[in-house]
Protein backbone atom coordinates (compact mmCIF):
# COMPACT_ATOMS: atom_id res chain seq x y z
CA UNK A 1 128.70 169.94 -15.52
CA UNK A 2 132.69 170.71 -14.45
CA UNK A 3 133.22 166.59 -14.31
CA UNK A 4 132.08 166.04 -17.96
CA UNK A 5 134.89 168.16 -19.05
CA UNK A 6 135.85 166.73 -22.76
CA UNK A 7 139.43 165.07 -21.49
CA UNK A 8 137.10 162.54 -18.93
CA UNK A 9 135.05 161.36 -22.24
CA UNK A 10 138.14 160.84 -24.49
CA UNK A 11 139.45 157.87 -23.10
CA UNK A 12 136.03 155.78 -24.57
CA UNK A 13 135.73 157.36 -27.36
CA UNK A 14 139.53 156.18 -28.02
CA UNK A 15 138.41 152.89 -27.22
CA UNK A 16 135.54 153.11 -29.34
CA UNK A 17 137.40 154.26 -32.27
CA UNK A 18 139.88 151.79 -31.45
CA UNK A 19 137.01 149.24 -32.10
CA UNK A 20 135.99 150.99 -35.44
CA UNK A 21 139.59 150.56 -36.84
CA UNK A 22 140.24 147.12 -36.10
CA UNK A 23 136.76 145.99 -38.10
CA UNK A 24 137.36 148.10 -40.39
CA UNK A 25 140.69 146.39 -41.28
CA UNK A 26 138.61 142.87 -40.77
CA UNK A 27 135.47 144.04 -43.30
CA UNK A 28 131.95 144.18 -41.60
CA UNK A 29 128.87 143.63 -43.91
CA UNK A 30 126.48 146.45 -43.85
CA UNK A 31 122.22 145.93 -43.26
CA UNK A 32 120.14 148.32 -44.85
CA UNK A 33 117.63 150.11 -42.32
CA UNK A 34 114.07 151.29 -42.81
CA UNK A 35 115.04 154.20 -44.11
CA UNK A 36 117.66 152.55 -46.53
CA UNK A 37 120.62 153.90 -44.78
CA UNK A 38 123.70 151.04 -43.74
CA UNK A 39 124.21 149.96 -40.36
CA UNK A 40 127.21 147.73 -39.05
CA UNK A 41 128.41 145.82 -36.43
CA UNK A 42 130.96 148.47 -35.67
CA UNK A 43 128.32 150.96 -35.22
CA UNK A 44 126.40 149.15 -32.47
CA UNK A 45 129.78 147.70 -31.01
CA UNK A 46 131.33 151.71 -30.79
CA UNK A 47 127.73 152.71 -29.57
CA UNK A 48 127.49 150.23 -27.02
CA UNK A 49 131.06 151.20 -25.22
CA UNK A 50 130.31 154.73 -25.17
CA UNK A 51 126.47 154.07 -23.69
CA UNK A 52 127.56 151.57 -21.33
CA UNK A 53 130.18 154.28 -20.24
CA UNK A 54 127.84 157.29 -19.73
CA UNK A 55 124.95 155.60 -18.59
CA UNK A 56 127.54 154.25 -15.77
CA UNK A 57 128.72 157.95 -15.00
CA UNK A 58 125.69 160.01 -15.55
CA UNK A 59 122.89 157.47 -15.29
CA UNK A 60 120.37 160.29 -15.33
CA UNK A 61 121.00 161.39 -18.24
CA UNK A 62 119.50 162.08 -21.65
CA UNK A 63 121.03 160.31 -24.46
CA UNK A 64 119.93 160.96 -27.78
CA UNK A 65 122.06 157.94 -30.07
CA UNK A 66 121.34 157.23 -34.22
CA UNK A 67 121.09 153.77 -33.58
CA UNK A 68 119.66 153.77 -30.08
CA UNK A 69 117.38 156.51 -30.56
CA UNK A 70 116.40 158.73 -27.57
CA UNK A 71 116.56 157.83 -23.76
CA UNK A 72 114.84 159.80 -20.84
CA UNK A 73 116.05 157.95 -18.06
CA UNK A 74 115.19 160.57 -15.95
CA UNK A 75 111.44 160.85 -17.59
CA UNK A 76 112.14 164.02 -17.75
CA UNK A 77 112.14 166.34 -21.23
CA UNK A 78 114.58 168.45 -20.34
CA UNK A 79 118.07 167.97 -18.25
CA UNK A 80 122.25 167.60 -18.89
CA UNK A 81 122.51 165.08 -22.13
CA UNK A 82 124.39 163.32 -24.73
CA UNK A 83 123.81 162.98 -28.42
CA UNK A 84 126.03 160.32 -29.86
CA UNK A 85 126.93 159.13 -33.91
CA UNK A 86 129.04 156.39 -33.31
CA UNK A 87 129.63 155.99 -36.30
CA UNK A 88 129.38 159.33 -39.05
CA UNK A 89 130.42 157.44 -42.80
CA UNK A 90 128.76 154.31 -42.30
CA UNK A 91 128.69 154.17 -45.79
CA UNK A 92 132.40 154.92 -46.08
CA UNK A 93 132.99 152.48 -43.96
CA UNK A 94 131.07 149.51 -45.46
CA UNK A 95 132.47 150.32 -48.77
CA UNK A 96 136.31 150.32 -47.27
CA UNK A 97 136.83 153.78 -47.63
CA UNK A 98 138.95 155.35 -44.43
CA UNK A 99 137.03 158.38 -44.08
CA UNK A 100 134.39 158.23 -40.81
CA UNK A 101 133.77 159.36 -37.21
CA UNK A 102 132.72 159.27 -33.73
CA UNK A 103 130.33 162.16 -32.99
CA UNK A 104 129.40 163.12 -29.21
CA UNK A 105 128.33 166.09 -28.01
CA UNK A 106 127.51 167.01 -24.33
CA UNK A 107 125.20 169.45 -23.06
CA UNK A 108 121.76 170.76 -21.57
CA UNK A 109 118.49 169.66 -23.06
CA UNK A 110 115.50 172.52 -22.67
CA UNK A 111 112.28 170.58 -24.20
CA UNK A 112 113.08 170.77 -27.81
CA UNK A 113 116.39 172.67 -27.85
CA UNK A 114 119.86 171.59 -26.70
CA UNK A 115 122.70 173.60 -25.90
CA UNK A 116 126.58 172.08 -26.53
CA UNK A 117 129.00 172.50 -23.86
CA UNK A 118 131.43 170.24 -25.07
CA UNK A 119 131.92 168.02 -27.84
CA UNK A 120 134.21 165.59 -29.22
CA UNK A 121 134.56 164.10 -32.86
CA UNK A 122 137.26 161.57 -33.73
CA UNK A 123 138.58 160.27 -36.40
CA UNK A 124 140.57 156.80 -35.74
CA UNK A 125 141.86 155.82 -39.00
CA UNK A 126 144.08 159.22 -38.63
CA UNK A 127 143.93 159.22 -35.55
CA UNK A 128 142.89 162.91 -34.92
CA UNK A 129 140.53 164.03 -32.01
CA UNK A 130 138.93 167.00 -32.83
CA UNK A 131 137.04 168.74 -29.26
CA UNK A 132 136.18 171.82 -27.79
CA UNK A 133 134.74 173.32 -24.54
CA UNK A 134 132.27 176.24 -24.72
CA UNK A 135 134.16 179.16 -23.69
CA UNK A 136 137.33 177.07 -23.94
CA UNK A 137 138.20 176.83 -27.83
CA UNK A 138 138.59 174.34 -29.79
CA UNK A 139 141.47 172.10 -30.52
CA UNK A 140 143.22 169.05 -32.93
CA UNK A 141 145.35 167.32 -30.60
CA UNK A 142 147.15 169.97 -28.90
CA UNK A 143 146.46 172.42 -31.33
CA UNK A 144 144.32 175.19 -31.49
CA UNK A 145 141.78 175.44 -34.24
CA UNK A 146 141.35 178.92 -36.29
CA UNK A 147 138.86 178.50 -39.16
CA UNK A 148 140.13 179.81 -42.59
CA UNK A 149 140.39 183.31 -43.17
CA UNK A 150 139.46 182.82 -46.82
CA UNK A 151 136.78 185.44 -48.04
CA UNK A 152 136.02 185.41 -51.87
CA UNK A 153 134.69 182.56 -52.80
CA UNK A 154 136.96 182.12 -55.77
CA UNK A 155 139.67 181.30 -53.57
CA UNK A 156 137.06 178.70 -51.22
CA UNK A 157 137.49 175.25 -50.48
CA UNK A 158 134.04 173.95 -51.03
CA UNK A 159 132.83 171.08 -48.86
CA UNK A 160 129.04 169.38 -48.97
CA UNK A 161 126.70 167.20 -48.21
CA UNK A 162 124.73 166.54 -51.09
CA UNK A 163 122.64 163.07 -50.88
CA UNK A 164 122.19 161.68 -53.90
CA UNK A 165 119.00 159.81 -53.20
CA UNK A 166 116.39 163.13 -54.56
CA UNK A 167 115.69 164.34 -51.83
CA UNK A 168 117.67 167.12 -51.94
CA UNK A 169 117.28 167.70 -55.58
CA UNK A 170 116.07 171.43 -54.74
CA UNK A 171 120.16 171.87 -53.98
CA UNK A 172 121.45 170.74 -57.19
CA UNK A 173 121.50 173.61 -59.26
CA UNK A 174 122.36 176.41 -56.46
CA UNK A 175 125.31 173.27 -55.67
CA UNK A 176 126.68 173.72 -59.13
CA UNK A 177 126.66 177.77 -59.27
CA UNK A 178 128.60 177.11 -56.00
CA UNK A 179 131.09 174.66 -57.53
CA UNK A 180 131.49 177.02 -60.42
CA UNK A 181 132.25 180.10 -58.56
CA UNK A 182 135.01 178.27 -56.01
CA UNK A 183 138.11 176.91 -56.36
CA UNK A 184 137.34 173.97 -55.41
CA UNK A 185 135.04 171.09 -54.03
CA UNK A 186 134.19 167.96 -52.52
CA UNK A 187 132.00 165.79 -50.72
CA UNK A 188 133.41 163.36 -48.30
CA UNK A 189 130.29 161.41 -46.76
CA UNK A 190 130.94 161.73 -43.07
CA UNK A 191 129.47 165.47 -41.98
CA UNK A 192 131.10 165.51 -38.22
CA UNK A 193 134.31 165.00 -40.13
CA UNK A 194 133.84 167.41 -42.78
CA UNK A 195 132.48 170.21 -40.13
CA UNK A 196 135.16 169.62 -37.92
CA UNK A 197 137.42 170.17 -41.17
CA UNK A 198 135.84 173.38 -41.17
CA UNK A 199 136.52 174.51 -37.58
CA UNK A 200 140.62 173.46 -38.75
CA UNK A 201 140.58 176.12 -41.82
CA UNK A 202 140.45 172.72 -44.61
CA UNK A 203 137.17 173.73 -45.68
CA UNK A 204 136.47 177.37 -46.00
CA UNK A 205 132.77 177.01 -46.22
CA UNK A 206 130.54 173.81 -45.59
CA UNK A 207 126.81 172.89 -46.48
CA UNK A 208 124.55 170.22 -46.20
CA UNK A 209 120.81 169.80 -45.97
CA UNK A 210 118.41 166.66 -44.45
CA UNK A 211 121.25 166.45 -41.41
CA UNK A 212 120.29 164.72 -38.03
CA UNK A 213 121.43 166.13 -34.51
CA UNK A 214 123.47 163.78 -34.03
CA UNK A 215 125.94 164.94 -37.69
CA UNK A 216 125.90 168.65 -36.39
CA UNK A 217 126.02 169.00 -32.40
CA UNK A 218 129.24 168.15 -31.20
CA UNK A 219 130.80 169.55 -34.49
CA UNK A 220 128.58 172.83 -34.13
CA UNK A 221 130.11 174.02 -30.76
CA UNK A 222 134.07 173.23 -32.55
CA UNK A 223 132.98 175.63 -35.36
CA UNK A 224 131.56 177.82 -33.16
CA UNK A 225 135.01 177.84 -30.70
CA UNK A 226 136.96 177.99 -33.53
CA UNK A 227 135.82 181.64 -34.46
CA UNK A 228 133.85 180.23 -37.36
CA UNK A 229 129.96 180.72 -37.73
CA UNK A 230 127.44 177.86 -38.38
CA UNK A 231 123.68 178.83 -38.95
CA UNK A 232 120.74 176.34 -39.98
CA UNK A 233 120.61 176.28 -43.73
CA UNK A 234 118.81 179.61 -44.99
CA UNK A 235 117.21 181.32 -41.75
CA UNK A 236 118.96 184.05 -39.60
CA UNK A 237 117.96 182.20 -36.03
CA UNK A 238 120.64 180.88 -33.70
CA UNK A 239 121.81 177.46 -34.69
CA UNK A 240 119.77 174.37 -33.56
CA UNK A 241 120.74 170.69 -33.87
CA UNK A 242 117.69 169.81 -34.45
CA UNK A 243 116.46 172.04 -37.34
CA UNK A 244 117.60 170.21 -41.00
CA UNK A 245 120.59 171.57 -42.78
CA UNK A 246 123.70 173.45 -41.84
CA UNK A 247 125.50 175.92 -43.53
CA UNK A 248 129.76 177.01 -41.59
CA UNK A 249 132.44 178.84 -42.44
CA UNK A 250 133.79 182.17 -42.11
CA UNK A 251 131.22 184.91 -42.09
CA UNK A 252 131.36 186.20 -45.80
CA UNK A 253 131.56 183.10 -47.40
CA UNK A 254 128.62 181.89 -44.86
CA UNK A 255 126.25 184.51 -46.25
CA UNK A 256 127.25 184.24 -49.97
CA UNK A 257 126.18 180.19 -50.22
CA UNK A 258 122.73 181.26 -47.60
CA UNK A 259 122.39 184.41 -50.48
CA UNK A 260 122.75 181.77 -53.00
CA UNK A 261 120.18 179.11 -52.11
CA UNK A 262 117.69 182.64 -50.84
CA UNK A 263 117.95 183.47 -54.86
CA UNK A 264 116.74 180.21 -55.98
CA UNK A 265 114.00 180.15 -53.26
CA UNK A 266 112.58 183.39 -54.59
CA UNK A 267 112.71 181.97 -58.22
């Protein structure tokens, strides 16, 4: 794993992102998929240069990609892997709002889990590359990332990811007791971004449910390197990718919105 170390992956994903920015200032028009999420252009064009790239390198590899799906090119279930977003905001970026990502996190695959041992997430239109290295920390650019120290929830910096399509209408009224009790919210539309926001102290606490792997991996291990904790939305277990919903932050502001959503559940 040593020659997958994150600064060998971020020259594509700048050139992927550099591809992202440059339609994005041209206007792409979004398809609607099965599921009635958008796809682009620019999210097959930024997928295809980072595939090409690691199926060149690592052509054993898993690769587990939104649009793509999953590849076992080795036929095996388990094995070192990839699992890519290239594109987190599609629907920011369709509707010309500069707020979306490049998600990729590396690790090992073990049947149904996968662990992170590095991960990148960028962010062209700023032009900010959030990564980290298990073991390693986690870094913006040359800086190193320190989640927020925040610890009352009056004081937080709310961030979410609240669809607006029903299906997580079971979050709506725990969402507003949280929005009432901190100082502030939001919710961006791009969850690699927002997490990674998290790792750099912007958000003080994050949730969202009905996530995919490919939202939380890569931004996971940041959070995690950061000092921060990340959990699966109410359960106690380590975090997994592929388990639906994600709650980060600092510890006591972690276990206040999990306590929060555990009241209504009872209810």
């Amino acid at each position: 794993m040593e020659d997958r170390l994150v600064a060998n992956v971020m020259p594509v994903i700048g050139q992927a992102g550099a591809a992202l920015r440059d339609m994005f200032l041209k206007g792409v028009r979004p398809q609607e998929k099965a599921d009635r999420s958008l796809v682009t252009e620019a999210d097959l064009l930024s997928e295809r240069i980072i595939l090409d790239w690691i199926k060149a390198h690592y052509p054993g590899d898993l690769i587990i990609s939104e649009e793509s799906g999953r590849t076992e090119a080795s036929g095996h279930a388990s094995g070192w892997g990839w699992i890519l977003d290239p594109l987190d905001g599609t629907s920011n970026f369709a509707n010309k709002l500069p707020y979306f990502c490049i998600s990729l996190a590396f690790g090992r695959f073990d049947g149904p889990k996968f662990s992170a041992r590095g991960a990148v997430v960028f962010d062209p239109m700023q032009d900010r590359m959030f990564y980290a290295q298990k073991g390693s920390g986690a870094f913006w650019g040359s800086d190193r990332l320190k989640g927020s120290a925040v610890e009352k929830m009056s004081d937080a910096y709310l961030g979410c990811g609240l669809s607006l399509d029903g299906s997580d209408e079971f979050l709506v009224q725990p969402y507003l007791d949280l929005c009432r009790a901190a100082h502030g919210s939001r919710r961006m539309g791009a969850a690699a971004l927002d997490l990674s926001y998290v790792a750099a102290g912007v958000f003080d606490v994050y949730f969202a449910a009905n996530l995919k792997s490919w939202d939380m991996a890569a931004a996971s291990l940041i959070i995690e390197e950061a000092g921060c904790s990340v959990s699966n939305f109410c359960d106690d277990l380590p975090f997994d990718p592929f388990a639906p919903g994600v709650v980060a932050g600092n510890h006591k502001l972690v276990e206040y919105v999990k306590q929060t959503f555990a009241k209504y559940r009872m209810e």
